[in-house]
Protein backbone atom coordinates (compact mmCIF):
# COMPACT_ATOMS: atom_id res chain seq x y z
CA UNK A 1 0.00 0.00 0.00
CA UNK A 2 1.33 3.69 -0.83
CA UNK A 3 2.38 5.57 2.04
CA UNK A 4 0.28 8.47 3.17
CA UNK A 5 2.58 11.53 3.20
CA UNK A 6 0.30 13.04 5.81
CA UNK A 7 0.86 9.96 8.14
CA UNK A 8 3.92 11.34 9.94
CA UNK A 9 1.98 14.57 11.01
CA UNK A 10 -0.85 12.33 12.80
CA UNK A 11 1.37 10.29 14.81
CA UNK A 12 3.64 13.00 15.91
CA UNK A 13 3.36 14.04 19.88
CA UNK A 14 4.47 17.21 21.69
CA UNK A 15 7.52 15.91 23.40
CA UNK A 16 7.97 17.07 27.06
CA UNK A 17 11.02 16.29 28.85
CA UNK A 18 11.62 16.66 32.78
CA UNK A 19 15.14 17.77 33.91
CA UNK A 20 16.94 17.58 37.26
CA UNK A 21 20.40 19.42 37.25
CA UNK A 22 21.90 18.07 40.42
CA UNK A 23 25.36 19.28 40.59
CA UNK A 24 27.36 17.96 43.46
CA UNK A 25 29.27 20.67 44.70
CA UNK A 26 26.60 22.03 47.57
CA UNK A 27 27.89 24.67 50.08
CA UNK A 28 25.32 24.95 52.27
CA UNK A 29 24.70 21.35 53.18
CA UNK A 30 27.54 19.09 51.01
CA UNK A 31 26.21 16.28 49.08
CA UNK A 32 22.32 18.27 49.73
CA UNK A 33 20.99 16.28 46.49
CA UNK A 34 21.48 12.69 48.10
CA UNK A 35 20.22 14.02 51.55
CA UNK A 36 16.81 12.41 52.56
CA UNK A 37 13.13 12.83 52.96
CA UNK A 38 11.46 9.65 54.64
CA UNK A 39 13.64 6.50 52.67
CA UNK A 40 14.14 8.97 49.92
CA UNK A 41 16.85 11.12 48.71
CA UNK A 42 15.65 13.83 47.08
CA UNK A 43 16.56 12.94 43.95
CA UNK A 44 15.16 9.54 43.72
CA UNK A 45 12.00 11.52 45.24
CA UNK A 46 12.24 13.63 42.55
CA UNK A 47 12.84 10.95 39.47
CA UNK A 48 9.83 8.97 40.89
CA UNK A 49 7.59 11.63 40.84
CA UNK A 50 8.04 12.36 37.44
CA UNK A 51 8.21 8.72 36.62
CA UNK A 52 4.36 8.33 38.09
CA UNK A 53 3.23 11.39 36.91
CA UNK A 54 3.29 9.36 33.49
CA UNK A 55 3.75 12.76 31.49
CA UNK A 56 7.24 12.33 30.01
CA UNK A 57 9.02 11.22 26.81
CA UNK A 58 12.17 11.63 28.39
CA UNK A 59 13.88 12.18 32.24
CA UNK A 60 16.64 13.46 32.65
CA UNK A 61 19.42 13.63 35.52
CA UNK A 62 22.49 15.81 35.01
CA UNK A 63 25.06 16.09 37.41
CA UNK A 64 29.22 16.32 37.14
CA UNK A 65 28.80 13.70 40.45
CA UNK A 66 28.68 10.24 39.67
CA UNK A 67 27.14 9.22 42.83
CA UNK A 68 24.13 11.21 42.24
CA UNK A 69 24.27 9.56 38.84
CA UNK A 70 23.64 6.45 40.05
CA UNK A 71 20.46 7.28 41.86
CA UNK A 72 18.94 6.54 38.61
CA UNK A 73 20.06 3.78 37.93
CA UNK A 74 17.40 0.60 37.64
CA UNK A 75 14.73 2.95 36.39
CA UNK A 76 14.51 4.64 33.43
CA UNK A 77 15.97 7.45 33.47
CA UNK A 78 18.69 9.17 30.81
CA UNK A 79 21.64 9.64 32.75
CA UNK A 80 23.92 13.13 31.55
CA UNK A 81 27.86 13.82 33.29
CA UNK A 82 27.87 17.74 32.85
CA UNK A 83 31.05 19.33 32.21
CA UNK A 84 33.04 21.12 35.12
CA UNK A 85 32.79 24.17 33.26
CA UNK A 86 28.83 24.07 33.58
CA UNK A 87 28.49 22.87 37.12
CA UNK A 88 30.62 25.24 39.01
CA UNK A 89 29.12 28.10 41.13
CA UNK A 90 29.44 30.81 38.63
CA UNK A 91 27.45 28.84 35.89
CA UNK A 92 23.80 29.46 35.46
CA UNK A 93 20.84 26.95 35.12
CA UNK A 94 21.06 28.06 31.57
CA UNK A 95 24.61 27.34 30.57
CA UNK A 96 24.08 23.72 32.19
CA UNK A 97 20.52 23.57 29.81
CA UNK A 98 22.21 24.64 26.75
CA UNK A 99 25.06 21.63 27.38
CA UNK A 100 22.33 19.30 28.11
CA UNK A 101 20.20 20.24 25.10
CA UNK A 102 23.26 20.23 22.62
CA UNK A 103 24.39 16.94 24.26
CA UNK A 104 21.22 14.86 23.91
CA UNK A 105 20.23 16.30 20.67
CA UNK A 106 16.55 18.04 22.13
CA UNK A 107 15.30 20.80 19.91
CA UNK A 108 11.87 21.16 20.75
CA UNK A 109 9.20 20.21 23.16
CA UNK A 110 8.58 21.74 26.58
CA UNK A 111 11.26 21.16 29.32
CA UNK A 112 9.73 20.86 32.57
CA UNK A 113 13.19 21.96 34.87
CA UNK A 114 12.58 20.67 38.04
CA UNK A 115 14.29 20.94 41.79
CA UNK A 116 14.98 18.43 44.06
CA UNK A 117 15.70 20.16 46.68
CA UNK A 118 11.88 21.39 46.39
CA UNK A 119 10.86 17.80 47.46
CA UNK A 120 6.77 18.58 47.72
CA UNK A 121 6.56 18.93 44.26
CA UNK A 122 3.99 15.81 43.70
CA UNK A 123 3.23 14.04 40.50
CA UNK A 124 -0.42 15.44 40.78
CA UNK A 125 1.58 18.84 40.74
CA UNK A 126 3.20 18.09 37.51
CA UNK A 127 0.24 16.85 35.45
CA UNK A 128 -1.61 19.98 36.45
CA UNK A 129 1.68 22.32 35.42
CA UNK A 130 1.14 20.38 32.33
CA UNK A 131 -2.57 20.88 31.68
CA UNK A 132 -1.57 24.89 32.08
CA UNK A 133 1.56 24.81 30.07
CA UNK A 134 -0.33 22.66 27.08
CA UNK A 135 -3.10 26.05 26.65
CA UNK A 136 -0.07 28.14 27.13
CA UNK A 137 2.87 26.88 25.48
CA UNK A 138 4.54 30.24 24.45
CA UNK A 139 4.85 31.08 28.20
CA UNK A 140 6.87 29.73 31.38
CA UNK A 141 5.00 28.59 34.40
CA UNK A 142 6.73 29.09 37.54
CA UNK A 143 5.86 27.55 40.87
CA UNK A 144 5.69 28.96 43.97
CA UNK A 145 3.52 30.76 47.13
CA UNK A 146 1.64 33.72 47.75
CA UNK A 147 2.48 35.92 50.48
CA UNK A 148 1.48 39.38 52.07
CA UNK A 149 3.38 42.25 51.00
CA UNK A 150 4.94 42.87 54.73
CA UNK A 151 8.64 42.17 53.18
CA UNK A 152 11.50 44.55 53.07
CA UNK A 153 14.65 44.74 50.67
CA UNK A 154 18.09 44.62 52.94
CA UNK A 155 20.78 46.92 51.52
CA UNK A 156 23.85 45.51 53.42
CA UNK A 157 26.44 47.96 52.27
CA UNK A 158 24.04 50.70 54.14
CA UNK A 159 22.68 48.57 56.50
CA UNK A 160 19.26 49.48 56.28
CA UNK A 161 16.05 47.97 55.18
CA UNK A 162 13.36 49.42 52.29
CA UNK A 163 9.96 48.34 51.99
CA UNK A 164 9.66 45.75 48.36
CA UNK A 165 5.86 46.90 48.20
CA UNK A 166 5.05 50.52 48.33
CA UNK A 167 3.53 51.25 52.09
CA UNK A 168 3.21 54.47 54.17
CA UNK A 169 4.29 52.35 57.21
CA UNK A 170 1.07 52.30 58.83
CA UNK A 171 0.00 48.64 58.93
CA UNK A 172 -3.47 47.49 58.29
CA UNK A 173 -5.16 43.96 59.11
CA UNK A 174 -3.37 40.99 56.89
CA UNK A 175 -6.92 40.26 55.57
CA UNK A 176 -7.44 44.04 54.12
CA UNK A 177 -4.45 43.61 52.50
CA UNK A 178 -4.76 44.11 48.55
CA UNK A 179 -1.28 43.37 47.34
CA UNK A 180 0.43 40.33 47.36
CA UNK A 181 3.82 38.79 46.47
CA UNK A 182 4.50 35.67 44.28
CA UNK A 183 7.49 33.83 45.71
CA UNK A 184 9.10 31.53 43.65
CA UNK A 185 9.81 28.46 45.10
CA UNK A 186 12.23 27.08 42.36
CA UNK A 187 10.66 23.79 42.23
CA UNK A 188 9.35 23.73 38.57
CA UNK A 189 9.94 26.07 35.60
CA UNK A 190 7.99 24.86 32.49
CA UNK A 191 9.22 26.03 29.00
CA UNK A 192 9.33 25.75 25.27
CA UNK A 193 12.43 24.48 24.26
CA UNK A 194 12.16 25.53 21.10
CA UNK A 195 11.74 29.27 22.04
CA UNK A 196 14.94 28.34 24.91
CA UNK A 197 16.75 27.61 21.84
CA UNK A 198 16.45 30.95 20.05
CA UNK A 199 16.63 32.78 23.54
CA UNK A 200 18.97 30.87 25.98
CA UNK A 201 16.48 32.04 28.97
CA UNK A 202 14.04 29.36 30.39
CA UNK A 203 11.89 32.81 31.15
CA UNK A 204 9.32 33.45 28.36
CA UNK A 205 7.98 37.31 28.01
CA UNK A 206 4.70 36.15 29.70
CA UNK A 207 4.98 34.20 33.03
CA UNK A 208 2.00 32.37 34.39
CA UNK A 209 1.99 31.04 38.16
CA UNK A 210 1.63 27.81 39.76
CA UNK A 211 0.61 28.24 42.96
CA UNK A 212 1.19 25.85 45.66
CA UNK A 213 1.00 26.07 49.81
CA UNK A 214 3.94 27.89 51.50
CA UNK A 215 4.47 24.22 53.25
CA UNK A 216 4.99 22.02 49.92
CA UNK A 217 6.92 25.08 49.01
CA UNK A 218 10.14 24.45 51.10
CA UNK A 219 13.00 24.77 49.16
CA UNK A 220 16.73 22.93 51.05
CA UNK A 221 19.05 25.37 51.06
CA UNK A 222 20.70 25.18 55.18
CA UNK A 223 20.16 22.36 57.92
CA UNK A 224 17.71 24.61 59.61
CA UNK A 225 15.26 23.79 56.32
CA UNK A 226 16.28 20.30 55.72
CA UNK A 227 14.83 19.82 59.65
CA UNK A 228 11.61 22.02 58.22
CA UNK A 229 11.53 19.16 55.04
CA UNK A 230 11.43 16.30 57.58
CA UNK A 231 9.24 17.42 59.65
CA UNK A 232 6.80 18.62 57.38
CA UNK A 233 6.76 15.02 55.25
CA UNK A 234 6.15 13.17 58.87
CA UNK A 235 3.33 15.46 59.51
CA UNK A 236 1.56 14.45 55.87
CA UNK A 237 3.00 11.19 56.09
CA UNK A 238 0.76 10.09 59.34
């Protein structure tokens, strides 16, 4: 039978990809990726909620450490060693995307970049990221909180503090409050790859919010909020 030449075109599905970049040179806590939450290291926590979320073509772990290589190992899982160039402090997220991209050959789709050290990020989170990111696909969706606007901006060369959200001083109830702040958690950034191609910048001009609790929004940077981690998943856990 003659091949239909529009065959290829109704097959063809909108690859998405998850990422982990999971460097292993940590200052605040050393080794932070392969520190754990229940049985779980965080990124095994992190592969297996992507794995059971069901939504990807393609997971990805990148890390210059081998031993947080081999936490994906027996599942499946695409394994990347980044350079030393692209895993050192001063390197972005985006140099280390750009490697990875180039690397693996990925020139379109949507990258969902994901955080392990952001460890409530659940695979019911992800599929509904997705559901947003399919009837927006020229933006980025970003996770994170909401918050009241009572923050202020530390200058530390004059030692003094200004407020972020514009206040005459005098504080009304939390409840009357009509601004709010979006604080990124860093958990999830969801992006065309395509457009990251063109732009090297996982931010799109339009930037939609996924908004989760402040308590699934703990992100492991210090021992203070690895305790904060643990005792958070005990308290959902019972």
């Amino acid at each position: 039978m003659e091949k239909s030449w529009f065959m290829p075109y109704l097959i063809m599905k909108y690859k998405k990809i998850f990422l982990i970049l999971a460097r292993g040179g940590s200052k605040g806590i050393p080794k932070k990726n392969l520190e754990k939450i229940g049985e779980l290291t965080l990124v095994k926590k992190s592969l297996l909620s992507a794995i059971s979320s069901k939504l990807f073509d393609q997971i990805i772990l990148s890390s210059d450490d081998k031993e947080i290589l081999s936490e994906a190992n027996g599942i499946n899982v695409t394994k990347h060693l980044r350079s030393d160039r692209n895993s050192s402090d001063s390197a972005t997220s985006e140099d280390a995307i750009v490697e990875i991209f180039n690397d693996l050959k990925i020139f379109d789709g949507i990258c969902f970049l994901g955080q392990c050290t952001t460890p409530f990020i659940s695979s019911d989170d992800l599929v509904k990221i997705a559901q947003i990111s399919k009837n927006n696909s020229d933006c980025t969706i970003v996770s994170g909180y909401i918050e009241n606007p009572h923050h202020w901006e530390y200058l530390e060369n004059e030692k003094k503090i200004i407020p972020i959200a514009k206040s005459n001083r005098i504080r009304k109830p939390r409840q009357k409050m009509q601004k709010k702040i979006f604080v990124e958690n860093g958990g999830i950034y969801a992006f065309s790859i395509n457009d990251f191609h063109k732009t090297k910048n996982r931010f799109a001009e339009n930037i939609i919010p996924y908004i989760m609790t402040k308590q699934d929004s703990i992100d492991i940077d210090t021992y203070d909020d690895l305790f904060i981690a643990r005792a958070h998943y005990e308290s959902i856990k019972k």
